[in-house]
PDB file of N, CA and C in Angstrom:
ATOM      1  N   UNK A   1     -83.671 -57.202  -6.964  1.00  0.00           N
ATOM      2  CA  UNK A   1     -82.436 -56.898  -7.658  1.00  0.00           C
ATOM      3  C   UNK A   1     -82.387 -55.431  -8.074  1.00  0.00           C
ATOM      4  N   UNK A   2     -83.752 -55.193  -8.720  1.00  0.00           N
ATOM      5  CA  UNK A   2     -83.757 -53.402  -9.039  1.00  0.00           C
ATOM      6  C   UNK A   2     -83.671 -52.616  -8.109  1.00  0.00           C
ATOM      7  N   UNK A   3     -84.132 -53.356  -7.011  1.00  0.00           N
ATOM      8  CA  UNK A   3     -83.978 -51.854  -5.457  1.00  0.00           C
ATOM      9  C   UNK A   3     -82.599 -52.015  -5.297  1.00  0.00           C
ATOM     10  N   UNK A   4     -81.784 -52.906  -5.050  1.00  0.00           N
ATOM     11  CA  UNK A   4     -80.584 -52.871  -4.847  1.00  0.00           C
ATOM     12  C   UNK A   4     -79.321 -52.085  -5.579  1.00  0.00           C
ATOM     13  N   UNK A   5     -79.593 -52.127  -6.901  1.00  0.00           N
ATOM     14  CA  UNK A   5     -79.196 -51.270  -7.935  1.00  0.00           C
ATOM     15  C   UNK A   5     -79.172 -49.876  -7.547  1.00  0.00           C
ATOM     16  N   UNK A   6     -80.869 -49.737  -7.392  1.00  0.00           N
ATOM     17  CA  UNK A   6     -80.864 -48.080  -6.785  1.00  0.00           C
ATOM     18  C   UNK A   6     -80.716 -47.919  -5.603  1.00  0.00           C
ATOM     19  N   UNK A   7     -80.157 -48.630  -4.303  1.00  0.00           N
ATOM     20  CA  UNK A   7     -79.375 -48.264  -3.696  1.00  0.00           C
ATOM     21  C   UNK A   7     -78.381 -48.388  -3.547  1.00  0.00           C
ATOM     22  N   UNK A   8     -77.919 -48.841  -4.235  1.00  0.00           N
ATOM     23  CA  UNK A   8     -76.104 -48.790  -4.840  1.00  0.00           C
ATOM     24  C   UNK A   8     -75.689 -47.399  -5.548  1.00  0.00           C
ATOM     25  N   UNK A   9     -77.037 -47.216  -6.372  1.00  0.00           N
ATOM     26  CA  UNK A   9     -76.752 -45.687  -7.840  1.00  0.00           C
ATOM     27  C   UNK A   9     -77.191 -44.432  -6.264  1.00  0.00           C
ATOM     28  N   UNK A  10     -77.658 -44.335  -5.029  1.00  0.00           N
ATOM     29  CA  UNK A  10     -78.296 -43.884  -4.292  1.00  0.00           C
ATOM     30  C   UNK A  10     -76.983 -43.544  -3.211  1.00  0.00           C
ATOM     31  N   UNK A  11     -76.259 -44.830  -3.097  1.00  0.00           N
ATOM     32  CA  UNK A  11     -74.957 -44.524  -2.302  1.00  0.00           C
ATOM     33  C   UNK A  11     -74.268 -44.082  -2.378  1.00  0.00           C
ATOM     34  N   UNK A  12     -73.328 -43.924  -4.275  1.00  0.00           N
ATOM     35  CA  UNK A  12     -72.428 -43.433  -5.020  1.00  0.00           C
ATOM     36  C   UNK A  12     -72.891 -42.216  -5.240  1.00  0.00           C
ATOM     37  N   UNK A  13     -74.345 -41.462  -4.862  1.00  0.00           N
ATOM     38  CA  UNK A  13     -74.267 -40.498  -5.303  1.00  0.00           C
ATOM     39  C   UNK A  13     -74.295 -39.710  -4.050  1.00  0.00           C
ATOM     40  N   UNK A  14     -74.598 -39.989  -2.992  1.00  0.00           N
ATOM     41  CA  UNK A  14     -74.671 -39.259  -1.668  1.00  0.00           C
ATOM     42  C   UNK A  14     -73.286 -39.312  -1.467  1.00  0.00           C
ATOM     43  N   UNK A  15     -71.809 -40.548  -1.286  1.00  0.00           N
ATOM     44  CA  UNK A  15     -70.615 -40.194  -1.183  1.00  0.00           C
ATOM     45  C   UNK A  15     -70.224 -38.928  -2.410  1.00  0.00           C
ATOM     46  N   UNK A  16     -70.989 -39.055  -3.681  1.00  0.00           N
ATOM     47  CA  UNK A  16     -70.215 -37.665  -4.631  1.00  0.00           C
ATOM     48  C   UNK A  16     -70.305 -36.722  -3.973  1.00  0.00           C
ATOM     49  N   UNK A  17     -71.713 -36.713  -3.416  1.00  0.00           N
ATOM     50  CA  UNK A  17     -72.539 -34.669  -2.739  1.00  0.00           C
ATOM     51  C   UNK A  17     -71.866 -34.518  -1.757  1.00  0.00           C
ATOM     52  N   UNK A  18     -71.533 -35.665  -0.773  1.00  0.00           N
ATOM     53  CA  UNK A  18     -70.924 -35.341   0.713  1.00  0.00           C
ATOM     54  C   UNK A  18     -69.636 -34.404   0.753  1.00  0.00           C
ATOM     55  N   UNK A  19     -68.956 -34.623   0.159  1.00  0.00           N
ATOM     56  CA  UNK A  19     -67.634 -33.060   0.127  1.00  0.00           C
ATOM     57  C   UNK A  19     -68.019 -32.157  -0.184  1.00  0.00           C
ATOM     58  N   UNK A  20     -68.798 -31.932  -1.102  1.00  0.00           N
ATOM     59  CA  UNK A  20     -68.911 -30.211  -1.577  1.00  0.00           C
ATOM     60  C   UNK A  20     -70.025 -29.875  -0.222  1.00  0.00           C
ATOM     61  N   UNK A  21     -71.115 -30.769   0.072  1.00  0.00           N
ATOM     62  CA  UNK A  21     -71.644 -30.288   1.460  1.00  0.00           C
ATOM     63  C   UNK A  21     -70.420 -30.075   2.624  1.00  0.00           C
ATOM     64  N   UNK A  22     -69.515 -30.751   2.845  1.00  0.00           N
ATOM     65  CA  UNK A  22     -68.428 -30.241   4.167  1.00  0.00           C
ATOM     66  C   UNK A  22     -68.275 -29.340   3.642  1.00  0.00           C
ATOM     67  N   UNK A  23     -67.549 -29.069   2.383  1.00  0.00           N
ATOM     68  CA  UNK A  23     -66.525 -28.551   2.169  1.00  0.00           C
ATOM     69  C   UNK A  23     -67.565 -26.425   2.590  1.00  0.00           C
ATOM     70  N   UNK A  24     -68.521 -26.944   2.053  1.00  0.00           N
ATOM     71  CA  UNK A  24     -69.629 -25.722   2.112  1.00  0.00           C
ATOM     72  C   UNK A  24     -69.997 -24.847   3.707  1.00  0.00           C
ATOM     73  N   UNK A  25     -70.273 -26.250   4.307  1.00  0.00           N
ATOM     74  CA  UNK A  25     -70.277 -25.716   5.854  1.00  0.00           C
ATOM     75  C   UNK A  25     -69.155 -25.234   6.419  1.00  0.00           C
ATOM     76  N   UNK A  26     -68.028 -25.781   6.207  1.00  0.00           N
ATOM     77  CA  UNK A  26     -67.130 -25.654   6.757  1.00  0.00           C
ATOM     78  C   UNK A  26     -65.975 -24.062   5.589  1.00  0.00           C
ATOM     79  N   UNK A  27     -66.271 -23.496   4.958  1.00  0.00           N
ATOM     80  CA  UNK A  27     -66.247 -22.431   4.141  1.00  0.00           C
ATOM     81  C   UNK A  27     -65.273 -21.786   5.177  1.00  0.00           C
ATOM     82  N   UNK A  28     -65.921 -21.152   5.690  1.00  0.00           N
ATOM     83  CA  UNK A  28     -64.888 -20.046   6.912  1.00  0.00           C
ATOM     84  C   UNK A  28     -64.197 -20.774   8.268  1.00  0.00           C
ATOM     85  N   UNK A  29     -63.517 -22.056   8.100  1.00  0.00           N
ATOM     86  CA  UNK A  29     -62.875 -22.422   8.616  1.00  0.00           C
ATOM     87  C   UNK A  29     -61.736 -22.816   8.122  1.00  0.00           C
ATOM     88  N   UNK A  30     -61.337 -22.041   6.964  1.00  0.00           N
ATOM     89  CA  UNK A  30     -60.154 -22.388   6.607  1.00  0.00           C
ATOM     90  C   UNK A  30     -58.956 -22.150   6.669  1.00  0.00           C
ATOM     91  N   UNK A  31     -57.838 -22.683   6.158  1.00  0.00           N
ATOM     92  CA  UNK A  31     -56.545 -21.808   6.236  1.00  0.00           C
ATOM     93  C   UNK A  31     -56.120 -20.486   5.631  1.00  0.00           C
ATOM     94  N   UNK A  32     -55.653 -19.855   5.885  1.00  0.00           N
ATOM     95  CA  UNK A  32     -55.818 -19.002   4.982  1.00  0.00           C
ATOM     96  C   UNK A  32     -54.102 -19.343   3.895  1.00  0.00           C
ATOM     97  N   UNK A  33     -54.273 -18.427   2.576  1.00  0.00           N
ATOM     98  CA  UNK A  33     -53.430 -18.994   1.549  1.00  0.00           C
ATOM     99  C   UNK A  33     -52.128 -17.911   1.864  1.00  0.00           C
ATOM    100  N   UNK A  34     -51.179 -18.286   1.365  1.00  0.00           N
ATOM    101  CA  UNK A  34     -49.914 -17.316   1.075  1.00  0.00           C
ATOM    102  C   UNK A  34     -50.404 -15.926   0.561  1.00  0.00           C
ATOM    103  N   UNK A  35     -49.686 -15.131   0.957  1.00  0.00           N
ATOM    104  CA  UNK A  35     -50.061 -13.592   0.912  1.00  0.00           C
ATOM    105  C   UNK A  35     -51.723 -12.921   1.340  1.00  0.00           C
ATOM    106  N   UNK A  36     -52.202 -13.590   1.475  1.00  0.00           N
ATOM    107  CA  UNK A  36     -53.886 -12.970   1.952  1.00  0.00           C
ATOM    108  C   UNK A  36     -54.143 -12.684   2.846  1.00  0.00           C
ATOM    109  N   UNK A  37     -54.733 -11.848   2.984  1.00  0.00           N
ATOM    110  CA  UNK A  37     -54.838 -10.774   4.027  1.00  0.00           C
ATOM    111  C   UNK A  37     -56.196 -10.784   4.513  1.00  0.00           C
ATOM    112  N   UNK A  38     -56.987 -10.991   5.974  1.00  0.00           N
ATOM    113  CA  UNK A  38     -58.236 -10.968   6.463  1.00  0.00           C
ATOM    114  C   UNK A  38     -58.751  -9.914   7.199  1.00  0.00           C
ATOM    115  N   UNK A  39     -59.748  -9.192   6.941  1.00  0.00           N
ATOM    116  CA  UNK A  39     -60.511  -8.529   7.769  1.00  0.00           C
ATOM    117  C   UNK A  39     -61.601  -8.838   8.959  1.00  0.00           C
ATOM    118  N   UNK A  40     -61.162  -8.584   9.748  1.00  0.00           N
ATOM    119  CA  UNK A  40     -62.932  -8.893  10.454  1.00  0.00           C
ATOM    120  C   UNK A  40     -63.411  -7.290  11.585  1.00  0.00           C
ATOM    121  N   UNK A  41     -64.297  -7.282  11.361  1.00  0.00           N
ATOM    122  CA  UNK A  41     -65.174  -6.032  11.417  1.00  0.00           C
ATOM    123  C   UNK A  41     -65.467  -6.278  13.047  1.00  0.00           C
ATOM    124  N   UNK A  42     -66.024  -5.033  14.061  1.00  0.00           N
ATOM    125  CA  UNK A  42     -66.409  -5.379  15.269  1.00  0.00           C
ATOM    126  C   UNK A  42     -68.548  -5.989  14.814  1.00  0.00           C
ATOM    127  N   UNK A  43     -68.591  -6.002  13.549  1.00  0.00           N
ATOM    128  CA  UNK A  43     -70.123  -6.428  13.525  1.00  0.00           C
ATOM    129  C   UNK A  43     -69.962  -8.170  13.161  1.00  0.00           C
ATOM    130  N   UNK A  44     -68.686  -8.696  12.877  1.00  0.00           N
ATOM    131  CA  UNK A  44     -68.793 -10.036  13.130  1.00  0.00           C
ATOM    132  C   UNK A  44     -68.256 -10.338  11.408  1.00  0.00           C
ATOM    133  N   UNK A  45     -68.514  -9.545  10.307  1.00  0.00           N
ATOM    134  CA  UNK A  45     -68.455  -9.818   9.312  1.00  0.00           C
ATOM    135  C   UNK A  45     -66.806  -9.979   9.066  1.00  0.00           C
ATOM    136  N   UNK A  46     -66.409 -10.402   7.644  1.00  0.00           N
ATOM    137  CA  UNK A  46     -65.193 -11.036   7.341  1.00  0.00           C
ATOM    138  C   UNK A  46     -64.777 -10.894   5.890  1.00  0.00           C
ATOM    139  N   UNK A  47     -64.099 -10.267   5.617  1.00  0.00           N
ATOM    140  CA  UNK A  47     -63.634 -10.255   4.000  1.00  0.00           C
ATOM    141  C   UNK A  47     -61.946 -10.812   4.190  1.00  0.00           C
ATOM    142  N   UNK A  48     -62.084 -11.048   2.707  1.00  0.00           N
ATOM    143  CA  UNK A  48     -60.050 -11.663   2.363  1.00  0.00           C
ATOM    144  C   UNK A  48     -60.294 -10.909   1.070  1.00  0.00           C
ATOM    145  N   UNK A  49     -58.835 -10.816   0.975  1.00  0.00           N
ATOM    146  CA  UNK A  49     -58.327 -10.310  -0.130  1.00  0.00           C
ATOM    147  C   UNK A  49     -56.850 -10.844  -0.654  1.00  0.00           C
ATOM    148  N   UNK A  50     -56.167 -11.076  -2.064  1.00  0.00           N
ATOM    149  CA  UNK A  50     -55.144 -11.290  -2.337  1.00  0.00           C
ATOM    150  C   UNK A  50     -54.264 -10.101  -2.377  1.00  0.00           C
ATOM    151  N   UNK A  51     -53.389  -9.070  -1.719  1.00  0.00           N
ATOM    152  CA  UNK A  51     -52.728  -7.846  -2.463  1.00  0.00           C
ATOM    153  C   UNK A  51     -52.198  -8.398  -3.239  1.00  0.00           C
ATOM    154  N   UNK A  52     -51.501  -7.249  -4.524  1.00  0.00           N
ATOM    155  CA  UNK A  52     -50.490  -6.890  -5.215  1.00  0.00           C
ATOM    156  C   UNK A  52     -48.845  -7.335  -4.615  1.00  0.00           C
ATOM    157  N   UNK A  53     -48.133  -7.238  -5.003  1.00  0.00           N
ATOM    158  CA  UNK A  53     -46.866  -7.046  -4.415  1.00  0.00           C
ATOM    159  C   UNK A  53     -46.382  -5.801  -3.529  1.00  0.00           C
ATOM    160  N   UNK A  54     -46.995  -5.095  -4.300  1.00  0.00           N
ATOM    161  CA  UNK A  54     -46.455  -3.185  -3.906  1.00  0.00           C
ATOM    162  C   UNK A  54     -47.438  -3.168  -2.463  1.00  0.00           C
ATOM    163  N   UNK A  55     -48.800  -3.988  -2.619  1.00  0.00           N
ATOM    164  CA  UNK A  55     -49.635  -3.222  -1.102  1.00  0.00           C
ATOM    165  C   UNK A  55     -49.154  -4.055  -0.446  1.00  0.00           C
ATOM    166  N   UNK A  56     -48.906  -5.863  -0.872  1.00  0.00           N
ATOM    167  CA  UNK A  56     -48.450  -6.716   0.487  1.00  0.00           C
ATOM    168  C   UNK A  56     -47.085  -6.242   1.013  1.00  0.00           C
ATOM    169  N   UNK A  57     -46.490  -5.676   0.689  1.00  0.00           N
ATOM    170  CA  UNK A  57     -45.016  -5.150   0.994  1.00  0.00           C
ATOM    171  C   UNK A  57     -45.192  -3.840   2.207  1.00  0.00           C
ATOM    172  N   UNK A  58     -46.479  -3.270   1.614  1.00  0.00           N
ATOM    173  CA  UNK A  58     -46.316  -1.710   2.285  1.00  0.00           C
ATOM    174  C   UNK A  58     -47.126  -2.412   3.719  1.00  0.00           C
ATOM    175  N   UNK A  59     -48.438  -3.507   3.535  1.00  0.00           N
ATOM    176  CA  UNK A  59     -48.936  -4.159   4.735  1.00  0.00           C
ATOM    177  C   UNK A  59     -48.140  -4.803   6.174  1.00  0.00           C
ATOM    178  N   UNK A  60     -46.673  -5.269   5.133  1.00  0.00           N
ATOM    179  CA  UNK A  60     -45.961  -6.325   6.156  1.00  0.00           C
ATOM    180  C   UNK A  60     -45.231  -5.042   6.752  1.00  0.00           C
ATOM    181  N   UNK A  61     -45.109  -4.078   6.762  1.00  0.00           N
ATOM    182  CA  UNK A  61     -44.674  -2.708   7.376  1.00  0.00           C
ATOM    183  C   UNK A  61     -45.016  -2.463   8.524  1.00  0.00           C
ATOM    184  N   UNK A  62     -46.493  -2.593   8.413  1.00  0.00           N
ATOM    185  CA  UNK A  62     -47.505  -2.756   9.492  1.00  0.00           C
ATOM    186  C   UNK A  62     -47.830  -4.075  10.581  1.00  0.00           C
ATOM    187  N   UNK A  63     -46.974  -5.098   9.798  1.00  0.00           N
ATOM    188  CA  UNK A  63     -47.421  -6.005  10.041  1.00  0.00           C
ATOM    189  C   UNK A  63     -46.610  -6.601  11.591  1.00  0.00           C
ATOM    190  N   UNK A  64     -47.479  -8.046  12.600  1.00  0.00           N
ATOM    191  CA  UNK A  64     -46.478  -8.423  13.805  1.00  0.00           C
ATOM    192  C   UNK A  64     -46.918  -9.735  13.604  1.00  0.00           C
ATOM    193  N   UNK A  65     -45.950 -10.364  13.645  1.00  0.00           N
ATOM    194  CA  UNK A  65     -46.364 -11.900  13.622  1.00  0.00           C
ATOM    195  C   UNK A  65     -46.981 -12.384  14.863  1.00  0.00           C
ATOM    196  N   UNK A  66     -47.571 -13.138  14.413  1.00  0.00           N
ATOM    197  CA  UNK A  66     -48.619 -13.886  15.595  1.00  0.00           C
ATOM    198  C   UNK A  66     -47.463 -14.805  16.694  1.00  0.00           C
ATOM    199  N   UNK A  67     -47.378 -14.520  17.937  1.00  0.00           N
ATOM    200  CA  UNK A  67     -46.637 -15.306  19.244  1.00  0.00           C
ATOM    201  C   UNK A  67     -47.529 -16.695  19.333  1.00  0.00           C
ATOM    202  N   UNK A  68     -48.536 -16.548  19.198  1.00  0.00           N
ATOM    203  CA  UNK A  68     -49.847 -17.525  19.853  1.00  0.00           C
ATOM    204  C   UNK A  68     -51.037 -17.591  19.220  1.00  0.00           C
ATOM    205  N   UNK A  69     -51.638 -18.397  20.175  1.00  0.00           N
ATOM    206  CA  UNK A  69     -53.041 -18.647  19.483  1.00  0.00           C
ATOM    207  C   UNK A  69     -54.135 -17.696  19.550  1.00  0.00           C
ATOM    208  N   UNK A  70     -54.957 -17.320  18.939  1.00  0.00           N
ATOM    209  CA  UNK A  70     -55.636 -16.419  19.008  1.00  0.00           C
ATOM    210  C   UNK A  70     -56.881 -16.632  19.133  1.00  0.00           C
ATOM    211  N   UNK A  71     -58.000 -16.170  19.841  1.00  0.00           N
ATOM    212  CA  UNK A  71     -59.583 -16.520  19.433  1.00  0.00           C
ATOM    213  C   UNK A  71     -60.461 -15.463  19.253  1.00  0.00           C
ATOM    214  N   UNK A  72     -61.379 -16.032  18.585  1.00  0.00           N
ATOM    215  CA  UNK A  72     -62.213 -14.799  18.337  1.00  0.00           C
ATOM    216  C   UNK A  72     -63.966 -15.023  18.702  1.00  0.00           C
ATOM    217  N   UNK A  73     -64.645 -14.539  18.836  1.00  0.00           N
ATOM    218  CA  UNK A  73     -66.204 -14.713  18.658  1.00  0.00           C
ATOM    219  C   UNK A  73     -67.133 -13.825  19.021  1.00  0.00           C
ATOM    220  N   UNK A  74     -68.161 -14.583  18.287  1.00  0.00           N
ATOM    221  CA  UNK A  74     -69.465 -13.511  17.888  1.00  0.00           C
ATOM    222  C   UNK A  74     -70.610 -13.855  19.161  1.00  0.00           C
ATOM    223  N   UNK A  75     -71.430 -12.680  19.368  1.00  0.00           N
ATOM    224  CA  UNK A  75     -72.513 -12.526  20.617  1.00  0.00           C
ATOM    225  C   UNK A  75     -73.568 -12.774  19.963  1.00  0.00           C
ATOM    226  N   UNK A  76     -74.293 -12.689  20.835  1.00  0.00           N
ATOM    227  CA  UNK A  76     -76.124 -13.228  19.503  1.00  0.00           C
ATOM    228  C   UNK A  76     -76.316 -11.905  19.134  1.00  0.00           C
ATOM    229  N   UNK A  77     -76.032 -11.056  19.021  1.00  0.00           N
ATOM    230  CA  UNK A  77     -76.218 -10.000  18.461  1.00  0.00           C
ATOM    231  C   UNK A  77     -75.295  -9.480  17.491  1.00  0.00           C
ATOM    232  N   UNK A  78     -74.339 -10.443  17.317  1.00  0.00           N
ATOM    233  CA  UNK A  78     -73.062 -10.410  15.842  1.00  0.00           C
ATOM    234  C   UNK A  78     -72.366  -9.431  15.931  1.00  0.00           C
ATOM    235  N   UNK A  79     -71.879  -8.840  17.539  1.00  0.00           N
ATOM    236  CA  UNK A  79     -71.351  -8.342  17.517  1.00  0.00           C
ATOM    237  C   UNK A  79     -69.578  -8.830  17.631  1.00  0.00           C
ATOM    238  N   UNK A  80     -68.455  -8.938  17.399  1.00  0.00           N
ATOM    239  CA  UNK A  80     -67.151  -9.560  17.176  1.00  0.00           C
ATOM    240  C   UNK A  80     -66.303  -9.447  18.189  1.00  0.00           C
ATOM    241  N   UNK A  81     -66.099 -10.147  19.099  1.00  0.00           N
ATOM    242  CA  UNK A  81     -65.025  -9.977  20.174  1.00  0.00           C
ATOM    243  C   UNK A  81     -63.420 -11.188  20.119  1.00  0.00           C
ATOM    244  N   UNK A  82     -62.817 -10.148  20.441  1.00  0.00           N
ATOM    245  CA  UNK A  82     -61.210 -10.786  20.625  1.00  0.00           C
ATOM    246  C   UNK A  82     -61.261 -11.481  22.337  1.00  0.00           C
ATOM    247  N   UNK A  83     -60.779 -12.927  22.417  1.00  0.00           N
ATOM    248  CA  UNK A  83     -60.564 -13.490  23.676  1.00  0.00           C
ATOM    249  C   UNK A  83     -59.337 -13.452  24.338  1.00  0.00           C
ATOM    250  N   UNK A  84     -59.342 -12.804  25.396  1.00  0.00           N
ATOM    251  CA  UNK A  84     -57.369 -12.555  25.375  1.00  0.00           C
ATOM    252  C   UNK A  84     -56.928 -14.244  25.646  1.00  0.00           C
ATOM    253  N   UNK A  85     -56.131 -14.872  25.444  1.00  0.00           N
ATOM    254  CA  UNK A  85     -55.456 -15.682  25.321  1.00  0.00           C
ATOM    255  C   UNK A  85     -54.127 -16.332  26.029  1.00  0.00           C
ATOM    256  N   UNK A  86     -54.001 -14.879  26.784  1.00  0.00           N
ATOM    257  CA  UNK A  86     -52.648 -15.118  27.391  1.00  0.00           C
ATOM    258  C   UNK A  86     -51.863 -15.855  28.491  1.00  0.00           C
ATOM    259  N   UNK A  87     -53.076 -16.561  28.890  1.00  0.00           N
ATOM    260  CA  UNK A  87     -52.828 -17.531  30.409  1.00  0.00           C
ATOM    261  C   UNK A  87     -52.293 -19.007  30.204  1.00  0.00           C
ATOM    262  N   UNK A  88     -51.465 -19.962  30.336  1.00  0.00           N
ATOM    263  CA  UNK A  88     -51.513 -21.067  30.029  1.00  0.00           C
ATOM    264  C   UNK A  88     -53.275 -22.046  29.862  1.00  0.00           C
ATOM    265  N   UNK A  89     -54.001 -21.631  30.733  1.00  0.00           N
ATOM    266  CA  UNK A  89     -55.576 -22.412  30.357  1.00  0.00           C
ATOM    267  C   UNK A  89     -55.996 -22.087  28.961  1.00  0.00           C
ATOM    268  N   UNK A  90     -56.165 -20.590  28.721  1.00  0.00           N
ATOM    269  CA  UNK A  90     -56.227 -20.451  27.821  1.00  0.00           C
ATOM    270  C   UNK A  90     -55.724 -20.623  26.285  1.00  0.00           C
ATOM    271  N   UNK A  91     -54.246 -20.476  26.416  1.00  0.00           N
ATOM    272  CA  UNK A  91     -53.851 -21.175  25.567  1.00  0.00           C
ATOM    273  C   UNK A  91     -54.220 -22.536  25.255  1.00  0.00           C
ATOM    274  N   UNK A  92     -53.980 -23.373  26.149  1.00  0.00           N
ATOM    275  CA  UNK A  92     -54.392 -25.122  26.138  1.00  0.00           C
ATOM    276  C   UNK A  92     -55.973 -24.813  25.094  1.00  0.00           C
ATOM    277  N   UNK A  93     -56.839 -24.024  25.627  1.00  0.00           N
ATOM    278  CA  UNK A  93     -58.477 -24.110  25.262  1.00  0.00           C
ATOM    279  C   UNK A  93     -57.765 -23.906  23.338  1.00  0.00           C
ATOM    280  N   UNK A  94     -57.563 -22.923  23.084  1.00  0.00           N
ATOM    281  CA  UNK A  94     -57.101 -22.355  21.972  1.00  0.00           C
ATOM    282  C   UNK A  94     -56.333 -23.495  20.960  1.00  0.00           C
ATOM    283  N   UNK A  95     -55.536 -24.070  21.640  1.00  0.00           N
ATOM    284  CA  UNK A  95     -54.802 -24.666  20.436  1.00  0.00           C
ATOM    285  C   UNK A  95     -55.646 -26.074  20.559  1.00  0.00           C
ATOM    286  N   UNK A  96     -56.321 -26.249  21.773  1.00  0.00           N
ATOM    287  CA  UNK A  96     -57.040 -28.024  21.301  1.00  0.00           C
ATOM    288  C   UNK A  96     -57.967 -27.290  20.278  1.00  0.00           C
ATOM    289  N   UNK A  97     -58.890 -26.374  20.729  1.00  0.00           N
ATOM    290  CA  UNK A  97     -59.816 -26.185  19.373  1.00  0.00           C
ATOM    291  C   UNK A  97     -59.731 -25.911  17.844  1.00  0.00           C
ATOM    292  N   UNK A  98     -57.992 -25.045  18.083  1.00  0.00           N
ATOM    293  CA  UNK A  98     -57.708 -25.108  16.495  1.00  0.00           C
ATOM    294  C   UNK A  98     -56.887 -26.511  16.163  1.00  0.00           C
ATOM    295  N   UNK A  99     -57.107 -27.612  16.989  1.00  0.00           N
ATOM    296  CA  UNK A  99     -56.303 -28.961  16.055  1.00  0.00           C
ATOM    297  C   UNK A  99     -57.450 -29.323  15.169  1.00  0.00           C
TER     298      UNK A  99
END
């Protein structure tokens, strides 16, 4: 009866941990939020930021909306490459992987 208990108190607590573990791995796969703005570097690295009003205004100046899907990835050497995208195959590859 007591083992059962503690694997009952053993179950409820591995379903608590299990989201903040996804939620952890899965960190840089997210959406990104209203107004934020992403960097990514040719060394693979990645910052966000929220602007102001005054810089997101002067950014969207600069800015082109995305036509399509886009991909990106890193070499074993972390270095950052853009995949051109522009072929119907490619596209297909692109949008099954971002569903």
């Amino acid at each position: 009866m007591r083992s059962i208990k503690l694997a009952f108190v053993a179950g409820l607590v591995a379903l608590a941990v299990s989201p903040a573990l996804a939620e952890d791995a899965m960190g840089t796969m997210t959406m990104m939020k209203a107004g934020q703005v992403t960097a990514i570097m040719p060394d693979g690295h990645m910052g966000t930021m929220t602007p102001d009003a005054k810089m997101s205004s002067e950014m969207m100046k600069m800015a082109k909306p995305i036509k399509h899907c886009m991909m990106m990835m890193t070499d074993a050497k972390g270095k950052a490459y853009m995949i051109d995208t522009s072929t119907k195959k490619a596209q297909a590859e692109c949008e099954k992987m971002a569903m």
